[in-house]
PDB file of N, CA and C in Angstrom:
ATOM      1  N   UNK A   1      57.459  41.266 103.201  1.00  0.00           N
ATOM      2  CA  UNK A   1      57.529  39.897 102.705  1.00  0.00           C
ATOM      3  C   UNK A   1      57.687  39.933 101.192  1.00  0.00           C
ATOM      4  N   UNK A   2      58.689  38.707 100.837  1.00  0.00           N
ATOM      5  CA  UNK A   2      58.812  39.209  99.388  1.00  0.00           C
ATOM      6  C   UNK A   2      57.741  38.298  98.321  1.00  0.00           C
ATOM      7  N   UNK A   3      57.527  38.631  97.281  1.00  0.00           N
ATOM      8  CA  UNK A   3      56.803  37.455  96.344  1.00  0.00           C
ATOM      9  C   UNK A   3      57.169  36.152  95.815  1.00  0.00           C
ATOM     10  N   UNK A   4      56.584  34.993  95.900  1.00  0.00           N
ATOM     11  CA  UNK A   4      57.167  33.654  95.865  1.00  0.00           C
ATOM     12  C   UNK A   4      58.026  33.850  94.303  1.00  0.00           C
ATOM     13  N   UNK A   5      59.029  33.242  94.229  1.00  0.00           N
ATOM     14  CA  UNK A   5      59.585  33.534  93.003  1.00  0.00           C
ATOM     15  C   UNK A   5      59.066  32.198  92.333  1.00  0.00           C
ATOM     16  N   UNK A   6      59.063  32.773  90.957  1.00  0.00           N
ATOM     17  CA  UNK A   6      58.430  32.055  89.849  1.00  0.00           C
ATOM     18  C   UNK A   6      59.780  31.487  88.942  1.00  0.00           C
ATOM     19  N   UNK A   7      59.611  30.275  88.414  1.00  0.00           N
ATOM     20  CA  UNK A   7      60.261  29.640  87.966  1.00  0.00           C
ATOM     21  C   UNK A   7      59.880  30.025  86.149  1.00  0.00           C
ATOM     22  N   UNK A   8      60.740  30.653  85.046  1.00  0.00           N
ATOM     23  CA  UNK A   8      59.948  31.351  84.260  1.00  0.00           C
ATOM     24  C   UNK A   8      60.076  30.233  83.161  1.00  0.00           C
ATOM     25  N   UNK A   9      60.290  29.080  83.504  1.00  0.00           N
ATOM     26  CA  UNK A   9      60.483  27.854  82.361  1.00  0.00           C
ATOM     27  C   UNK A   9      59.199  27.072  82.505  1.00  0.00           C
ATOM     28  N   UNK A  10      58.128  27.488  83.462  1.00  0.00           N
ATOM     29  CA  UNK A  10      57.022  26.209  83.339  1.00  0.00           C
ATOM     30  C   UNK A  10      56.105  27.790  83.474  1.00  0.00           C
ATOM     31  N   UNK A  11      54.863  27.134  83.296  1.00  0.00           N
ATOM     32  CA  UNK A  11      53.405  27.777  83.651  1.00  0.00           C
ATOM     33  C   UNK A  11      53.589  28.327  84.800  1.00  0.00           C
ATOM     34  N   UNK A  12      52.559  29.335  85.181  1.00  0.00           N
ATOM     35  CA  UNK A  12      52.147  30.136  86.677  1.00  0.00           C
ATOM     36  C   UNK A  12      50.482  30.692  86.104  1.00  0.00           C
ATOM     37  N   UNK A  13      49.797  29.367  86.746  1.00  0.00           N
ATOM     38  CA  UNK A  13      48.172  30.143  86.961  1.00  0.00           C
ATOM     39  C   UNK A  13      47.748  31.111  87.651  1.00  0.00           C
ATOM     40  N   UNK A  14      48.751  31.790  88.695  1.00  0.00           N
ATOM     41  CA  UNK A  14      48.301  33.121  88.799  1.00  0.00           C
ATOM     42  C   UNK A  14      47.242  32.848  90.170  1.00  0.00           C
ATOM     43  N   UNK A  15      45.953  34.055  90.061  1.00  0.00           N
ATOM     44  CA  UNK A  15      44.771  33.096  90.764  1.00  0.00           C
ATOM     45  C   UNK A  15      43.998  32.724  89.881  1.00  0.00           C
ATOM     46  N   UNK A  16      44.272  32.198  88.588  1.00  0.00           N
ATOM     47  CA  UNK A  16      43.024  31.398  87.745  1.00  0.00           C
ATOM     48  C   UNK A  16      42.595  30.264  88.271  1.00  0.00           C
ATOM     49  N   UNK A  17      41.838  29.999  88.253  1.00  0.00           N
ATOM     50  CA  UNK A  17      40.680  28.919  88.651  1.00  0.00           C
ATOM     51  C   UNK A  17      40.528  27.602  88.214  1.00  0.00           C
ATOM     52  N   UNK A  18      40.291  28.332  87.230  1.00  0.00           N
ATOM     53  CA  UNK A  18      40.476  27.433  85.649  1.00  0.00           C
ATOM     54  C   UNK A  18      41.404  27.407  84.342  1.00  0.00           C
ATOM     55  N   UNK A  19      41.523  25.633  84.152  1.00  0.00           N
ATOM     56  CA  UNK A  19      42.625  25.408  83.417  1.00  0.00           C
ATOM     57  C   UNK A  19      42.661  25.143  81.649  1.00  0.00           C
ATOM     58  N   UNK A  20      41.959  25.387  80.706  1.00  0.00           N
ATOM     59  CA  UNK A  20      41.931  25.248  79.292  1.00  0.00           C
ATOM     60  C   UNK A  20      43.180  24.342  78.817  1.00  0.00           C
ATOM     61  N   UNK A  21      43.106  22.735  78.239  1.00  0.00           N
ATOM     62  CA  UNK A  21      43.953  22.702  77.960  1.00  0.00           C
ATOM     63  C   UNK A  21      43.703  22.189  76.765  1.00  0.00           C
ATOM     64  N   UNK A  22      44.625  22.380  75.883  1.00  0.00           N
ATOM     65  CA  UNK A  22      44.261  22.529  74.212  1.00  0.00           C
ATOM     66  C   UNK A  22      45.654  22.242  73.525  1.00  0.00           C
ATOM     67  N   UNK A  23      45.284  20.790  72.564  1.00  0.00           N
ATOM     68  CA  UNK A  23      46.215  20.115  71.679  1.00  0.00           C
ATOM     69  C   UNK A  23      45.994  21.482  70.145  1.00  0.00           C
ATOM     70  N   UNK A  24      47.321  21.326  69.839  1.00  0.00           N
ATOM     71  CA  UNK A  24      47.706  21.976  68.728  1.00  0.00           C
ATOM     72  C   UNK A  24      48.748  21.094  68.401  1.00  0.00           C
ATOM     73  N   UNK A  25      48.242  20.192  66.864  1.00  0.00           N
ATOM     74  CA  UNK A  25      48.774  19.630  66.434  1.00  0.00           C
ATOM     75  C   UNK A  25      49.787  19.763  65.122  1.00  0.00           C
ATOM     76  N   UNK A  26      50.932  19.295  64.478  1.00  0.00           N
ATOM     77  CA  UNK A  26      51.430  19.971  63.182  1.00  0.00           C
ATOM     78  C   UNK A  26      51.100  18.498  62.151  1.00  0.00           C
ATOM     79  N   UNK A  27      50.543  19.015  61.045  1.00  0.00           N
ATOM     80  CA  UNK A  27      50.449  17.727  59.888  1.00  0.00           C
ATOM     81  C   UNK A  27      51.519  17.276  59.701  1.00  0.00           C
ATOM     82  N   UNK A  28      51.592  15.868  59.754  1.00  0.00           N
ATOM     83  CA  UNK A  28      53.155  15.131  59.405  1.00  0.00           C
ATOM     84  C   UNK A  28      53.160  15.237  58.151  1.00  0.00           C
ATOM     85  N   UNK A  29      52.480  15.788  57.222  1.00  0.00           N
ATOM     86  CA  UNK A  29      53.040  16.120  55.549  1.00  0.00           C
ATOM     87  C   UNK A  29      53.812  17.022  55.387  1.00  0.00           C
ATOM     88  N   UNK A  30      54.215  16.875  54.018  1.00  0.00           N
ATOM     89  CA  UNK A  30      55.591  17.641  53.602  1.00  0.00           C
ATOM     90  C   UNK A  30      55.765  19.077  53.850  1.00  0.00           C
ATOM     91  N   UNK A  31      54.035  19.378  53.522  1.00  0.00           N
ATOM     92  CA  UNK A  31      54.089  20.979  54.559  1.00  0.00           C
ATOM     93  C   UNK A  31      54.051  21.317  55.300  1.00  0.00           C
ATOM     94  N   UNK A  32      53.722  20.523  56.127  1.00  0.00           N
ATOM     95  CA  UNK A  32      54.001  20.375  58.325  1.00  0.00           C
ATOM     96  C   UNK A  32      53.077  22.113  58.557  1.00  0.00           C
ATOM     97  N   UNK A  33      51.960  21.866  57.979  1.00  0.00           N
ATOM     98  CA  UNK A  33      51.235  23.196  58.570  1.00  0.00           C
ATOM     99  C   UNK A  33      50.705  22.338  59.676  1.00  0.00           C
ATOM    100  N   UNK A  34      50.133  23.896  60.928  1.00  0.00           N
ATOM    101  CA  UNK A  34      49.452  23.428  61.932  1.00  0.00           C
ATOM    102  C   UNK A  34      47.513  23.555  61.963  1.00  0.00           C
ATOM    103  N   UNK A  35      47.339  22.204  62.462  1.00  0.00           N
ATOM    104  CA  UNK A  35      46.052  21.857  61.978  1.00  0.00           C
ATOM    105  C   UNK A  35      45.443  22.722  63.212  1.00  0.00           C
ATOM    106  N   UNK A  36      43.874  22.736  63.095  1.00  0.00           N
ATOM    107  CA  UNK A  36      43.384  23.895  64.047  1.00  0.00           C
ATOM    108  C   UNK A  36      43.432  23.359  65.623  1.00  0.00           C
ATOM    109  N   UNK A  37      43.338  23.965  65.981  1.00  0.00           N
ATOM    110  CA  UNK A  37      43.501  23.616  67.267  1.00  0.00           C
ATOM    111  C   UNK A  37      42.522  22.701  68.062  1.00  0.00           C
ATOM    112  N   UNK A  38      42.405  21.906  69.376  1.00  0.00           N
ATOM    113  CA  UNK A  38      41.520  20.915  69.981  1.00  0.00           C
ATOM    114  C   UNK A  38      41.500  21.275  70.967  1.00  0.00           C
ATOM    115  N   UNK A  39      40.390  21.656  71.457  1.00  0.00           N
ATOM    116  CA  UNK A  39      40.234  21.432  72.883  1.00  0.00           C
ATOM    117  C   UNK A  39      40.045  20.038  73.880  1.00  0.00           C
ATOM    118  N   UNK A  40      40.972  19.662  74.848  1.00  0.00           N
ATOM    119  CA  UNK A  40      41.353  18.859  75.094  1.00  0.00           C
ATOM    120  C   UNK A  40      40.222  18.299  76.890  1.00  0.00           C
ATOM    121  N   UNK A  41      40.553  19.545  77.121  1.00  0.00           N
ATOM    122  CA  UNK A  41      39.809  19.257  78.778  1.00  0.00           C
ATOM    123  C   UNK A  41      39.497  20.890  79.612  1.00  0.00           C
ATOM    124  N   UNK A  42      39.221  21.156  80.281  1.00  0.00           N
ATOM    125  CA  UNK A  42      38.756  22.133  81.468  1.00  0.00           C
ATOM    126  C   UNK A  42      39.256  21.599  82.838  1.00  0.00           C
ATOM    127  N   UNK A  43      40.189  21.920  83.740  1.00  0.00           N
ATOM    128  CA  UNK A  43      40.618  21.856  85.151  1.00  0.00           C
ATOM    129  C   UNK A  43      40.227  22.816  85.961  1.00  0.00           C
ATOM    130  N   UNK A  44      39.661  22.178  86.578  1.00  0.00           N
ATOM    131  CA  UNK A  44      39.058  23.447  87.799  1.00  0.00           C
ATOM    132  C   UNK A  44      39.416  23.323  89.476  1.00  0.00           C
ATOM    133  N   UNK A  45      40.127  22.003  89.144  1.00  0.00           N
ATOM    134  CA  UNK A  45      40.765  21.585  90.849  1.00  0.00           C
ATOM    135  C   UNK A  45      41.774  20.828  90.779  1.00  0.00           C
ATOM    136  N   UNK A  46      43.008  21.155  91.400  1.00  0.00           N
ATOM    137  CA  UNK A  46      44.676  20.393  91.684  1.00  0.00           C
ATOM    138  C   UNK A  46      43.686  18.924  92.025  1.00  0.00           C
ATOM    139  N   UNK A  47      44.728  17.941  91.472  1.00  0.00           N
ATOM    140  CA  UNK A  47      44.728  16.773  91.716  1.00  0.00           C
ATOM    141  C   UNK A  47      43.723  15.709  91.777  1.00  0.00           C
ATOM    142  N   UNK A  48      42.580  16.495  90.449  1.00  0.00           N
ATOM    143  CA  UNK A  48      41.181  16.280  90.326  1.00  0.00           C
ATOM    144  C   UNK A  48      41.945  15.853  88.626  1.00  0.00           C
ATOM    145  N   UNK A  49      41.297  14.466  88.292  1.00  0.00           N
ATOM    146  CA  UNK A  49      41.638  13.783  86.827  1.00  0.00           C
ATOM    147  C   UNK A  49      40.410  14.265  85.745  1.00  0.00           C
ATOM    148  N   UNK A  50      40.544  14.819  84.864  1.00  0.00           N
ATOM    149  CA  UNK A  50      39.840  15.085  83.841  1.00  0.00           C
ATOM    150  C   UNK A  50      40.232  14.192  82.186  1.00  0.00           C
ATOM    151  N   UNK A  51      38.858  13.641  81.975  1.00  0.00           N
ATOM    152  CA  UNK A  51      38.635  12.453  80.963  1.00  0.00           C
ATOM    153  C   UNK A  51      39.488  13.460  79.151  1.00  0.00           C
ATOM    154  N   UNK A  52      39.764  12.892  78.920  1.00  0.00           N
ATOM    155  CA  UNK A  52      40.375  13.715  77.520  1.00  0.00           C
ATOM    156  C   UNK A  52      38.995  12.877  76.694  1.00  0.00           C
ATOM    157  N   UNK A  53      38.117  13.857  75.732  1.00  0.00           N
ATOM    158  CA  UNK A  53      37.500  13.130  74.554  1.00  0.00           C
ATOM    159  C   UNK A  53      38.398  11.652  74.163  1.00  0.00           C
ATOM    160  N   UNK A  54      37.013  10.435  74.254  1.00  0.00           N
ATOM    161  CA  UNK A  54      37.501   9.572  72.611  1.00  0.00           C
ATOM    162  C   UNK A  54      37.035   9.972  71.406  1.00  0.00           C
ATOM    163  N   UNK A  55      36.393  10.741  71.308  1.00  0.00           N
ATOM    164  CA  UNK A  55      35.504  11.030  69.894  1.00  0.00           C
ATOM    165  C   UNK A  55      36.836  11.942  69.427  1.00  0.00           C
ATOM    166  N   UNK A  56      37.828  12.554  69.958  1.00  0.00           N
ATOM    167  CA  UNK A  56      38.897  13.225  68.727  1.00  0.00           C
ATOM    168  C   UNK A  56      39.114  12.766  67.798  1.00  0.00           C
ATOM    169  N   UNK A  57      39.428  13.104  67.065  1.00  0.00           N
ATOM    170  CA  UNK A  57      40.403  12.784  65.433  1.00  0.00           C
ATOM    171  C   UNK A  57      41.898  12.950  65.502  1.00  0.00           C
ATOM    172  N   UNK A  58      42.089  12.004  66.054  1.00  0.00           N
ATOM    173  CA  UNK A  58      44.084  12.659  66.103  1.00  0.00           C
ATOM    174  C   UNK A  58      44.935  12.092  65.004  1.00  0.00           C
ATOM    175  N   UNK A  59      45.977  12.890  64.365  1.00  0.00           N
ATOM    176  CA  UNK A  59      46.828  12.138  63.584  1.00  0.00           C
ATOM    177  C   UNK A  59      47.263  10.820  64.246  1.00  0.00           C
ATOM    178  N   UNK A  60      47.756  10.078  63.086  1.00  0.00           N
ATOM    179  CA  UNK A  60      48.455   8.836  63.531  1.00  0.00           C
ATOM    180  C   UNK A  60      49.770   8.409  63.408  1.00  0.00           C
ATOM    181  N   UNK A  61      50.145  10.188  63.361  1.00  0.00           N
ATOM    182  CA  UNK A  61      51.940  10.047  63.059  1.00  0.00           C
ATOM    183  C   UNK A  61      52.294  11.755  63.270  1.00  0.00           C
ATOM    184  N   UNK A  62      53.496  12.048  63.593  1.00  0.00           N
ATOM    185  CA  UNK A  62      53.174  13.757  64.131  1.00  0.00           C
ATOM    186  C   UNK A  62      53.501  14.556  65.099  1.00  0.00           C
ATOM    187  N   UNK A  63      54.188  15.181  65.232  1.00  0.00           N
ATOM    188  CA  UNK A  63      53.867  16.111  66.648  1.00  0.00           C
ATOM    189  C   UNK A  63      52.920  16.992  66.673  1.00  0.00           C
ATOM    190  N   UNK A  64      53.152  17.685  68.067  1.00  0.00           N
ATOM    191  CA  UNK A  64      52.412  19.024  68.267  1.00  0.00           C
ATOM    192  C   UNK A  64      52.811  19.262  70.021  1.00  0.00           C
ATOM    193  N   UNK A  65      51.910  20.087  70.094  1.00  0.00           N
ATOM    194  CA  UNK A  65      52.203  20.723  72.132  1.00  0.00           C
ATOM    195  C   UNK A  65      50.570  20.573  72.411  1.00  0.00           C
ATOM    196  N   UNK A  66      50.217  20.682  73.814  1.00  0.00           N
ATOM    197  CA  UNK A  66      49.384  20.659  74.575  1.00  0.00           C
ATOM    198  C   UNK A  66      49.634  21.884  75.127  1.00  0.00           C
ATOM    199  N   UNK A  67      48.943  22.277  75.230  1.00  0.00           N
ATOM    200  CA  UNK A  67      48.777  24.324  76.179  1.00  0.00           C
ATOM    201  C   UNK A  67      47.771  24.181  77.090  1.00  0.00           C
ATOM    202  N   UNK A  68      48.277  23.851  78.459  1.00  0.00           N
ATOM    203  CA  UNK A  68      47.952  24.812  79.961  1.00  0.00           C
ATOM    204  C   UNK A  68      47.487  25.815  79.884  1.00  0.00           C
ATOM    205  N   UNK A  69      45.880  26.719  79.469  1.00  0.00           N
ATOM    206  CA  UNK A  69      46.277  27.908  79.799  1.00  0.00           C
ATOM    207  C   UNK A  69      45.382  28.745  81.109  1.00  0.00           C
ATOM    208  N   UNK A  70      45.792  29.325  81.527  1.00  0.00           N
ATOM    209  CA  UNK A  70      45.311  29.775  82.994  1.00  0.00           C
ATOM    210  C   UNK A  70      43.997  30.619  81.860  1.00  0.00           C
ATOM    211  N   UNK A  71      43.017  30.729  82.908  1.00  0.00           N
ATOM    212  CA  UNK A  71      41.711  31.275  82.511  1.00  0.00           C
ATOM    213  C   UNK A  71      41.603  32.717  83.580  1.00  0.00           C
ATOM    214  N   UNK A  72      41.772  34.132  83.421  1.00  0.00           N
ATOM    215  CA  UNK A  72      41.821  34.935  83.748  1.00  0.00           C
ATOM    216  C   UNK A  72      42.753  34.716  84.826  1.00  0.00           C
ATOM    217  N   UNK A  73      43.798  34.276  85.116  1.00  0.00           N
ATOM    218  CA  UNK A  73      45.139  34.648  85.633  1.00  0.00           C
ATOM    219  C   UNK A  73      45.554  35.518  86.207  1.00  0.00           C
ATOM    220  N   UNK A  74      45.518  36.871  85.568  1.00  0.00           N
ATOM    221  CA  UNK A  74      46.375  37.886  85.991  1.00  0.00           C
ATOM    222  C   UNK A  74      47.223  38.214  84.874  1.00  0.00           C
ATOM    223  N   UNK A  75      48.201  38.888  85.024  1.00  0.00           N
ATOM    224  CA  UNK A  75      49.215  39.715  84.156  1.00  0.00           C
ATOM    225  C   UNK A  75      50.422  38.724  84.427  1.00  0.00           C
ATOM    226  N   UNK A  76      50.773  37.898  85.553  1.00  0.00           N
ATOM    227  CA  UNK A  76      51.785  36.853  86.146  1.00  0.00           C
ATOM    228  C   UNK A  76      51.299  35.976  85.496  1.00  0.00           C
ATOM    229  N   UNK A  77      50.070  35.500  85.092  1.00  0.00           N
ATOM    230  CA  UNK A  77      49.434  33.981  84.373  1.00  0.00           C
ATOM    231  C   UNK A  77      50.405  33.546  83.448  1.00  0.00           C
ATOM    232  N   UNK A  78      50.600  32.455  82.973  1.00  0.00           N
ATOM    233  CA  UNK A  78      51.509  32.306  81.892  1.00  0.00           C
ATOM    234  C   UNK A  78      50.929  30.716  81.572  1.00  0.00           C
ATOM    235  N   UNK A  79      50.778  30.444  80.428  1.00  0.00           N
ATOM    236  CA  UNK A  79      50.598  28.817  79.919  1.00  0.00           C
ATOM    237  C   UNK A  79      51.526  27.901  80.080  1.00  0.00           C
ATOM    238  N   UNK A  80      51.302  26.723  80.671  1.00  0.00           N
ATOM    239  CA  UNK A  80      52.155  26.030  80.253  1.00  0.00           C
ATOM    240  C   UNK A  80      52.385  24.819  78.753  1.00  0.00           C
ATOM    241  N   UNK A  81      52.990  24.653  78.296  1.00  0.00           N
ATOM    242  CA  UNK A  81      53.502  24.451  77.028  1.00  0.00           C
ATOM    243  C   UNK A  81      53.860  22.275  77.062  1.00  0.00           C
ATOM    244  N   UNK A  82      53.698  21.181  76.702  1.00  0.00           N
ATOM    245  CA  UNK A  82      54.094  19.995  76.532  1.00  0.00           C
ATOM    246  C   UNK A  82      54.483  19.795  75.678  1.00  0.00           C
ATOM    247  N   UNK A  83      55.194  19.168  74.998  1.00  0.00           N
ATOM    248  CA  UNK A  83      55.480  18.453  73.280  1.00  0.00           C
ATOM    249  C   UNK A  83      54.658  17.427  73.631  1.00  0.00           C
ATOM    250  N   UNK A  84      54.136  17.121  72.515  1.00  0.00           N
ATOM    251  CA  UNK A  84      53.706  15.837  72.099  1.00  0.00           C
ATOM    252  C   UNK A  84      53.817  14.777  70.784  1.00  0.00           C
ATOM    253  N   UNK A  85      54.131  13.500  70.841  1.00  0.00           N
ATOM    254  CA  UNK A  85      54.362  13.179  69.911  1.00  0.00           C
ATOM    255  C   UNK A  85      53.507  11.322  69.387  1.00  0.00           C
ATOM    256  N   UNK A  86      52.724  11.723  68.251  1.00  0.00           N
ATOM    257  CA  UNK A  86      51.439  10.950  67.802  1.00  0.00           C
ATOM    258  C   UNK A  86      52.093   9.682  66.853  1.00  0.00           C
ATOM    259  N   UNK A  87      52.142   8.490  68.066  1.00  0.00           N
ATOM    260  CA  UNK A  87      52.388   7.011  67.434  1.00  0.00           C
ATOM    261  C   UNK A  87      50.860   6.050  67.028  1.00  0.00           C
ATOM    262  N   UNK A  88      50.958   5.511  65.588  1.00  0.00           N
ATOM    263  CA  UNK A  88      49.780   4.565  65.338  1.00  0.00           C
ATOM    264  C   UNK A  88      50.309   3.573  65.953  1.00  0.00           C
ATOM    265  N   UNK A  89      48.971   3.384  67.115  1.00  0.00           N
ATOM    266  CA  UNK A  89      49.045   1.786  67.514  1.00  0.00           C
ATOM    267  C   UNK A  89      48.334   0.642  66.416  1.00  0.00           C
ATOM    268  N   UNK A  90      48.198   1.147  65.316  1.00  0.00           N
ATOM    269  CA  UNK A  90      48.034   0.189  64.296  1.00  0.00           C
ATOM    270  C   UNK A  90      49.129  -0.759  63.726  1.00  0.00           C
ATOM    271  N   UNK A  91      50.199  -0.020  63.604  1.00  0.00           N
ATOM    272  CA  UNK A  91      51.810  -0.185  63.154  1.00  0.00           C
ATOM    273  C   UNK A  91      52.171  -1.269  64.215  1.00  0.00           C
ATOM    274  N   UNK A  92      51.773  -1.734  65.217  1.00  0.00           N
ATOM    275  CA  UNK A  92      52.730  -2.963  65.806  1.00  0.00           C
ATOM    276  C   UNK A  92      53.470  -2.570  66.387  1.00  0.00           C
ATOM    277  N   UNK A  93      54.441  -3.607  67.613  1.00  0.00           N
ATOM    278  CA  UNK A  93      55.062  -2.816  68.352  1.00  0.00           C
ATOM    279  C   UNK A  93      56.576  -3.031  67.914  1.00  0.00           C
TER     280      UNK A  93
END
């Protein structure tokens, strides 16, 4: 029997369990460094909703990615990767 083939453009948790997922944001200033990283949530079951913090501090203008990452995986584990992009709902619509 052969091994399910993996699609190598998204994530593969492997048998991890658990899911780490963590905002890494870039400063919308002129030096666009990346601010430290956030931990966002813990997944431990498909199709089980996990609350994201309100107490973050998020920019209010900005990108960055969100990272999937499998929690002891395997050597097949791989993260998966989102863009994200940070609108002030202060600004009006």
């Amino acid at each position: 029997m052969s091994p399910p083939s993996i699609d190598r453009g998204l994530g593969f948790t492997g048998p991890a369990s658990t899911i780490f997922a963590t905002l890494r944001a870039i400063s919308p200033s002129a030096t666009a460094v990346a601010l430290a990283p956030l931990a966002l949530a813990v997944f431990s079951l498909y199709d089980v909703r996990v609350a994201i913090p309100t107490t973050l501090n998020l920019p209010c203008a900005g990108a960055g990615t969100v990272s999937f990452d499998p929690v002891q995986g395997g050597s097949t584990a791989r993260a998966s990767v989102t863009q994200v992009k940070f609108l002030s709902i202060a600004a009006g619509t």
